[in-house]
Every structure is written in structure tokens, then in C-alpha cells.
C-alpha atoms as a PDB file:
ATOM      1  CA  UNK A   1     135.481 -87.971  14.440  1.00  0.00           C
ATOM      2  CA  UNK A   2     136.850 -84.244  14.405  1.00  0.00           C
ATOM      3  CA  UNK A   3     133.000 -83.285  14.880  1.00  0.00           C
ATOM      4  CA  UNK A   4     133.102 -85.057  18.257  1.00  0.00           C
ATOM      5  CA  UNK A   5     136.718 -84.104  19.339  1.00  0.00           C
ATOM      6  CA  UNK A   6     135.521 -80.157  18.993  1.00  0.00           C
ATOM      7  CA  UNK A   7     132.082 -80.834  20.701  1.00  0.00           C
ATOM      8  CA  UNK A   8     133.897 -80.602  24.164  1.00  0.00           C
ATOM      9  CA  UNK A   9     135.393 -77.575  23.927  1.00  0.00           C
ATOM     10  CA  UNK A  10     132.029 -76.026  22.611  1.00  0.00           C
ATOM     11  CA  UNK A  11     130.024 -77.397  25.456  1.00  0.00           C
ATOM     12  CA  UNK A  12     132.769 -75.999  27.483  1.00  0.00           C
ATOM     13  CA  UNK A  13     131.800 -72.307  25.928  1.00  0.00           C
ATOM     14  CA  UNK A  14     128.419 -73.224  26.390  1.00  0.00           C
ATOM     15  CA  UNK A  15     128.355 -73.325  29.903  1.00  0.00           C
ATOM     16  CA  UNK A  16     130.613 -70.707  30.153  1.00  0.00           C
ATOM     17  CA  UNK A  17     127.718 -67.986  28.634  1.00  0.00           C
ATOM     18  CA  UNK A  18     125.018 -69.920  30.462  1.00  0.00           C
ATOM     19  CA  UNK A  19     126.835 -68.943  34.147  1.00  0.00           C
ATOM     20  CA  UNK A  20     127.488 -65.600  33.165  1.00  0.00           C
ATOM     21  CA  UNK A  21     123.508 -65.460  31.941  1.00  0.00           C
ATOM     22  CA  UNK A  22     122.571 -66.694  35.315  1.00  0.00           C
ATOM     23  CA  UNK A  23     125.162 -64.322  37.396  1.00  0.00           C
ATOM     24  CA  UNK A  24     123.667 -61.644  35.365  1.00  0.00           C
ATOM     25  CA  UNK A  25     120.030 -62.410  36.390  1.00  0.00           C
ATOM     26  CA  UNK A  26     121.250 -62.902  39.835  1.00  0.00           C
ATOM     27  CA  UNK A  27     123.081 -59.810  40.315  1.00  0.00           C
ATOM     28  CA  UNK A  28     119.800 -57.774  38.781  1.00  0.00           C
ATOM     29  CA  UNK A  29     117.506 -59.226  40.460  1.00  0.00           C
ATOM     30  CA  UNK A  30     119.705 -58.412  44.094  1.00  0.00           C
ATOM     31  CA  UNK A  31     120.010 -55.124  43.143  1.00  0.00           C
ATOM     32  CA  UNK A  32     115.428 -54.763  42.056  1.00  0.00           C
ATOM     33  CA  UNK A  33     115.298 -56.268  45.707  1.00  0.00           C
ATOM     34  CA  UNK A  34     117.437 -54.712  47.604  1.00  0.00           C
ATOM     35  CA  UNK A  35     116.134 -51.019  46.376  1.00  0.00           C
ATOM     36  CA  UNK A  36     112.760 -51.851  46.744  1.00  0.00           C
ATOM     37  CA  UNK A  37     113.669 -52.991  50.657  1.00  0.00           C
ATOM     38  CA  UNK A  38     115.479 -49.631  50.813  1.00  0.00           C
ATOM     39  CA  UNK A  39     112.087 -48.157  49.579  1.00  0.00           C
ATOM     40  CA  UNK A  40     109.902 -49.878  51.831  1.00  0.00           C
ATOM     41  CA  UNK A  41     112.025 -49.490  55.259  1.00  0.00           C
ATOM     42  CA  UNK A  42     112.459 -45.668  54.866  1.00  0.00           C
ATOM     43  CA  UNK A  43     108.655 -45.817  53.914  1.00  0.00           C
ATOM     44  CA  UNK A  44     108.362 -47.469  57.074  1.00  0.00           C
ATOM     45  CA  UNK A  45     110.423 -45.316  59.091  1.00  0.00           C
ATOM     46  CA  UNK A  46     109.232 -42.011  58.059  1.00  0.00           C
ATOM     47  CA  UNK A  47     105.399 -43.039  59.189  1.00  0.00           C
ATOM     48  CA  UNK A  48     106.883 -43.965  62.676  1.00  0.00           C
ATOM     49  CA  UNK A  49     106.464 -41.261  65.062  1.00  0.00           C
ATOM     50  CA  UNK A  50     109.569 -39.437  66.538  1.00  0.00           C
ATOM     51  CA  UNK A  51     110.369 -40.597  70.537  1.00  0.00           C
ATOM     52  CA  UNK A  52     109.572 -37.700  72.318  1.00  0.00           C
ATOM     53  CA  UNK A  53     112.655 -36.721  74.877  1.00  0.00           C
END
């Protein structure tokens, strides 16, 4: 019955590193798009012409 008492908190830490796994992935893959919107709107921006005055 000990096995099952300590199962708990292991699941517990379980969870734990699977959130932190998946805030990880999250926070990577924000950052991949985000730079590669950067990239494409000053892409963009530069093949604009300038208003003339």
C-alpha cells in the first residue's frame, strides 16, 4: 500500500515537467513566429515605394 500512497505525489511531479515541457515549446515556438513576422513585414515594407511629398 506504500506503492500507492507515493504514486500521487509522483504523478504530481509528473505533470509538473510535462507543463514546463509544453511552456517551453510554447514560448519557442512564439518567439520562431514572431521573428519570422518581423522578417516578412520589414520585407514587405522595404519593397513599398516611398510617398512622394
Amino acid at each position: 500500500m506504500l506503492i500507492l500512497r507515493n504514486s500521487k505525489g509522483q504523478t504530481l511531479v509528473e505533470y509538473g515537467l510535462l507543463l514546463i515541457l509544453i511552456a517551453v515549446v510554447v514560448i519557442a515556438a512564439v518567439t520562431f513566429v514572431g521573428q519570422k513576422t518581423n522578417t516578412m513585414y520589414s520585407t514587405i515594407s522595404t519593397s513599398l515605394p516611398q510617398p512622394s511629398n
